[in-house]
N, C-alpha and C. Protein backbone atom coordinates (compact mmCIF):
# COMPACT_ATOMS: atom_id res chain seq x y z
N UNK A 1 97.76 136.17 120.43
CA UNK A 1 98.66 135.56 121.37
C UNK A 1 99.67 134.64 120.68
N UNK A 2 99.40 134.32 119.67
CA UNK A 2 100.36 133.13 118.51
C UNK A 2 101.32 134.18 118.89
N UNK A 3 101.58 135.02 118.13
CA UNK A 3 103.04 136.10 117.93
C UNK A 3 103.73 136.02 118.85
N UNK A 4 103.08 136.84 120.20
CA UNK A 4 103.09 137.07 121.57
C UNK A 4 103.99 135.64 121.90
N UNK A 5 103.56 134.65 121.61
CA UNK A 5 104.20 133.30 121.84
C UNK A 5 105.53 132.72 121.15
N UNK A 6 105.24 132.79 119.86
CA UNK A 6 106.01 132.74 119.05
C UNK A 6 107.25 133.82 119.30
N UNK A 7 107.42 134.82 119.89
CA UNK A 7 108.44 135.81 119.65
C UNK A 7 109.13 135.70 121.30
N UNK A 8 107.97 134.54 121.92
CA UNK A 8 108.72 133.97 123.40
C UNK A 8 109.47 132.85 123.17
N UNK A 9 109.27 132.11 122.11
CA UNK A 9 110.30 131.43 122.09
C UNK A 9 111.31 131.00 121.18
N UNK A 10 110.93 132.33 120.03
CA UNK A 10 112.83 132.48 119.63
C UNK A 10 113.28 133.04 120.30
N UNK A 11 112.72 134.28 120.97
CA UNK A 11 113.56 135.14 122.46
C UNK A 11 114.33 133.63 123.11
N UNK A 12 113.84 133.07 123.70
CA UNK A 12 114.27 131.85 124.56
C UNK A 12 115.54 130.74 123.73
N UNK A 13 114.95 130.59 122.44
CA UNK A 13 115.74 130.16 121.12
C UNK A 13 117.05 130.72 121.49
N UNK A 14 117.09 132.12 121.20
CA UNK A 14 118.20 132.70 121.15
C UNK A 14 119.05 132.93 122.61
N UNK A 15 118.13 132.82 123.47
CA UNK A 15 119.11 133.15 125.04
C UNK A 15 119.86 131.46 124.82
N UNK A 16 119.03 130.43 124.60
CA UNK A 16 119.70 129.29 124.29
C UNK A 16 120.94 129.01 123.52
N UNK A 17 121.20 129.68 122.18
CA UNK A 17 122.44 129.65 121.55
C UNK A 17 123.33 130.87 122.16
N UNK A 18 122.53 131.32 122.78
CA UNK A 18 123.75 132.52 123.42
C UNK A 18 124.57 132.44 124.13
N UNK A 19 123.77 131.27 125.03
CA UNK A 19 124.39 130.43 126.13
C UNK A 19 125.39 129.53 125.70
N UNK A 20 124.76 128.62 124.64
CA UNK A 20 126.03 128.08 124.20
C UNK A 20 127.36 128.43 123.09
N UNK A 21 126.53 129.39 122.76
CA UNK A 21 128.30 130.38 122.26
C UNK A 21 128.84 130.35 123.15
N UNK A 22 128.58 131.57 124.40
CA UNK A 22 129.58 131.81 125.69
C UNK A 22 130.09 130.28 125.99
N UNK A 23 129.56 129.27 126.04
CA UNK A 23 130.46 128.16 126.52
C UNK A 23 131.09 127.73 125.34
N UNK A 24 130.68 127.41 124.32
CA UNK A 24 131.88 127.42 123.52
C UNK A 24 133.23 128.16 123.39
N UNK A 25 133.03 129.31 123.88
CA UNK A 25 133.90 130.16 123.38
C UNK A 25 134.78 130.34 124.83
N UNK A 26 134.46 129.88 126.19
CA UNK A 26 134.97 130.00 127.18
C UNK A 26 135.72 128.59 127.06
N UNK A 27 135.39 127.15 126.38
CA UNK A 27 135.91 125.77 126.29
C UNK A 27 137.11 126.44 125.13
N UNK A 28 136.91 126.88 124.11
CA UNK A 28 138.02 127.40 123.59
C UNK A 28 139.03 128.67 124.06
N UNK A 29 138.59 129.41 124.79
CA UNK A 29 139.66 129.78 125.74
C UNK A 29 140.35 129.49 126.80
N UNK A 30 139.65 128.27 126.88
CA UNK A 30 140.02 127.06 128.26
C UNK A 30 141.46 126.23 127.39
N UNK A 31 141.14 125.90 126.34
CA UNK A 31 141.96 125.12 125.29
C UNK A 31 142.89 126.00 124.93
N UNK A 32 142.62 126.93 124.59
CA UNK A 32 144.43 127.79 124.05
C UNK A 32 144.95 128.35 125.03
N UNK A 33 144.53 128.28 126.14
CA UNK A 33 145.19 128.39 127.65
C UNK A 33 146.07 126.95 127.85
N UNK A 34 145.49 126.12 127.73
CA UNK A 34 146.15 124.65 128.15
C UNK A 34 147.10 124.77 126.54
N UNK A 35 146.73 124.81 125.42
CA UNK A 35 147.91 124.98 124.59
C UNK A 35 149.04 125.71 124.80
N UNK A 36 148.83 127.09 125.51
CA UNK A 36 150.06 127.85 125.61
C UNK A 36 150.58 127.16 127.11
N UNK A 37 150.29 126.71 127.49
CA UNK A 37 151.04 125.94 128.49
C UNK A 37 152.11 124.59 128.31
N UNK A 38 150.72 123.97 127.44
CA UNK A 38 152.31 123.16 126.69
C UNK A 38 153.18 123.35 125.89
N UNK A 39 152.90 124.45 125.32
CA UNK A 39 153.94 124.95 124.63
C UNK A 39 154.81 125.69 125.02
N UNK A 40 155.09 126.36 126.44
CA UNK A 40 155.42 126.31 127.43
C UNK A 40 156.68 125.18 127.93
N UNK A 41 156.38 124.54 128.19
CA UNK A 41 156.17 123.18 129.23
C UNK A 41 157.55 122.56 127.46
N UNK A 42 156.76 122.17 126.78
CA UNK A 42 157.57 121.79 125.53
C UNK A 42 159.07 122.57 125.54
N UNK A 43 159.10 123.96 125.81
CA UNK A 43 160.48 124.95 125.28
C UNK A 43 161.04 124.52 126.25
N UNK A 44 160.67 124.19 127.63
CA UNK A 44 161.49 124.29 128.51
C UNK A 44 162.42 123.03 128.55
N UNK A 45 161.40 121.76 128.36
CA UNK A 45 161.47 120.42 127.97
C UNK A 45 163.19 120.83 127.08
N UNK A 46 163.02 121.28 125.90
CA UNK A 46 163.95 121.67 124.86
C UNK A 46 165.51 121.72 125.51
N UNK A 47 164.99 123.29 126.15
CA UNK A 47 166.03 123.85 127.03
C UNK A 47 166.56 122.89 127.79
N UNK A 48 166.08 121.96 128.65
CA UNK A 48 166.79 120.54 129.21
C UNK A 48 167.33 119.91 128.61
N UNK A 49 166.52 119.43 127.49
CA UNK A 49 167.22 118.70 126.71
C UNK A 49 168.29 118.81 126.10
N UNK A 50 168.60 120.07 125.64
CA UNK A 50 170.27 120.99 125.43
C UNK A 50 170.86 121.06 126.26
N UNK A 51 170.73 121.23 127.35
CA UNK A 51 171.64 121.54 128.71
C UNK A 51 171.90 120.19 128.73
N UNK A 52 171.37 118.83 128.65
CA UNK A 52 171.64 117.87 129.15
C UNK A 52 172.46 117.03 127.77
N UNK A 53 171.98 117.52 126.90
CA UNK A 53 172.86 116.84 125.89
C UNK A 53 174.69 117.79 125.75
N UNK A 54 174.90 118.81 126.55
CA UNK A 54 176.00 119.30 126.74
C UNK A 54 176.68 118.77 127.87
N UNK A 55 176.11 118.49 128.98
CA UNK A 55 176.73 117.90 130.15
C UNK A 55 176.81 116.77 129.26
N UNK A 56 176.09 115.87 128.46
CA UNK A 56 176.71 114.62 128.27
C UNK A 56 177.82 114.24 127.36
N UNK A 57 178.26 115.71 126.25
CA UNK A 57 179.51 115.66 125.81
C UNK A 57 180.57 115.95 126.60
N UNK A 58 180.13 116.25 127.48
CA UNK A 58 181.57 117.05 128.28
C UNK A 58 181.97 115.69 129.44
N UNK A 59 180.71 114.97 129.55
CA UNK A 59 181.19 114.07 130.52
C UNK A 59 181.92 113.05 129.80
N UNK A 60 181.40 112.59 128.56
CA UNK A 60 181.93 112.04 127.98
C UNK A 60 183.64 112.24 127.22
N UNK A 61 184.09 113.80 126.74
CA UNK A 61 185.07 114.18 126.85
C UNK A 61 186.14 113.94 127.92
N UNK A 62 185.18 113.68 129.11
CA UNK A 62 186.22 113.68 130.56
C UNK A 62 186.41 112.27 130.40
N UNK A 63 185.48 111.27 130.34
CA UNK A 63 186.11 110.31 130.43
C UNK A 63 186.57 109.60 129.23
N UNK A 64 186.77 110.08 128.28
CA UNK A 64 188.23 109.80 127.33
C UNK A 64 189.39 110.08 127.38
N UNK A 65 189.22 111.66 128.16
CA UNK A 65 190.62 111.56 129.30
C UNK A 65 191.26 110.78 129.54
N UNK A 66 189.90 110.72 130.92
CA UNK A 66 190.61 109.60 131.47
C UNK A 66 190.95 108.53 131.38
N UNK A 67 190.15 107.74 130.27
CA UNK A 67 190.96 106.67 129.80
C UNK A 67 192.05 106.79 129.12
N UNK A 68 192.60 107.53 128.66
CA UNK A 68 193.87 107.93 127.65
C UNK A 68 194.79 108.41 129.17
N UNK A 69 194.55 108.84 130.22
CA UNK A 69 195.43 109.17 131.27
C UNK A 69 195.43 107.79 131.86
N UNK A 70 194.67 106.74 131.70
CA UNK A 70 194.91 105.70 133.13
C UNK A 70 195.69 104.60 132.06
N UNK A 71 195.66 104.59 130.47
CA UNK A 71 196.40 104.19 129.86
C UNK A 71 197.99 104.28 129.80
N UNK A 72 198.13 105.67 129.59
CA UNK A 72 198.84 106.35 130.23
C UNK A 72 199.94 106.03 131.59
N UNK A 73 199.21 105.65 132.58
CA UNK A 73 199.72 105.80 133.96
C UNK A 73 200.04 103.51 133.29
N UNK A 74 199.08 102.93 133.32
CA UNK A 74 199.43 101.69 132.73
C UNK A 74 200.51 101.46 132.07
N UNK A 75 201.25 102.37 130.94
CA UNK A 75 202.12 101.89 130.26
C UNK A 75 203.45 102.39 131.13
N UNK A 76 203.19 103.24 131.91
CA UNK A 76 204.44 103.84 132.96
C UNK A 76 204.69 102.57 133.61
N UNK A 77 203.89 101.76 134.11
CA UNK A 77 204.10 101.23 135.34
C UNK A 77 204.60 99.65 134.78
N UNK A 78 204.37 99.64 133.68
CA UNK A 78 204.38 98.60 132.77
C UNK A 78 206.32 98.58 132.61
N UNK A 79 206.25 100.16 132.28
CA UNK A 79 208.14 100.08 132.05
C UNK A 79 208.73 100.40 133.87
N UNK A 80 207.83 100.69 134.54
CA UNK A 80 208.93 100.66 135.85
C UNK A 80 208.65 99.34 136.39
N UNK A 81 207.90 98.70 136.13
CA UNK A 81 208.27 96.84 136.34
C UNK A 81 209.36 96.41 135.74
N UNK A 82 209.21 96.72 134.86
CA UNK A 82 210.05 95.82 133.56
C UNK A 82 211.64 96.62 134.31
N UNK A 83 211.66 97.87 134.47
CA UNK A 83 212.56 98.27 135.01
C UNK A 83 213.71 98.06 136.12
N UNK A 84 212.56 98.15 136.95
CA UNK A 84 212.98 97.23 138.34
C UNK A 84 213.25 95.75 138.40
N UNK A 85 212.50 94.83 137.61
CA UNK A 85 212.56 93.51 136.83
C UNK A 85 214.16 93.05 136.53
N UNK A 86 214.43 94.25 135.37
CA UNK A 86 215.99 94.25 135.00
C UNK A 86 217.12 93.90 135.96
N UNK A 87 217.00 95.29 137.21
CA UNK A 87 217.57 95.96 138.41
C UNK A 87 218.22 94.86 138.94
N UNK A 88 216.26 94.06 139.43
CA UNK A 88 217.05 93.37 140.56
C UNK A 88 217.85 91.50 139.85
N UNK A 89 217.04 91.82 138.79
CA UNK A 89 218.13 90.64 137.37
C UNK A 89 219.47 90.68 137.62
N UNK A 90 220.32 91.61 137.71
CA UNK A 90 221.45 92.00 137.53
C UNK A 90 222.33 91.19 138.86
């Protein structure tokens, strides 16, 4: 009965590490599931981050424009004072 016994419980031994392979190996397919997600999640992150660093040259382009146009419209109005200034001088 020793044997008989003995061969019951490495049988049991082994359903034991068998068990915890399968969960090991299901916690690591649990994990490179959640990795490819953030890595995922990261590209897209990226992709925003480019899109948004282009809207912010372009907004920024616009408003150098516009400061060079309202400068612009400033120095006009600057000589039709001075203009009219003269006019009604006279």
């Amino acid at each position: 009965m020793t044997g008989e016994a003995t061969l019951k419980e490495v049988i049991a031994r082994l359903g034991k590490a068998i068990d915890l392979l399968e969960d090991a190996v299901a916690a690591r397919l649990e994990r490179d599931q959640d990795y490819g997600e953030a890595e995922a999640e990261v590209q897209r992150m990226n992709a925003d981050r480019a899109r948004l660093a282009q809207e912010l040259d372009a907004s920024e382009a616009r408003a150098e424009r516009l400061e060079e146009a309202n400068k612009e419209v400033s120095r006009r109005l600057v000589t039709a004072m001075e203009t009219i200034r003269a006019v009604l001088d006279r």
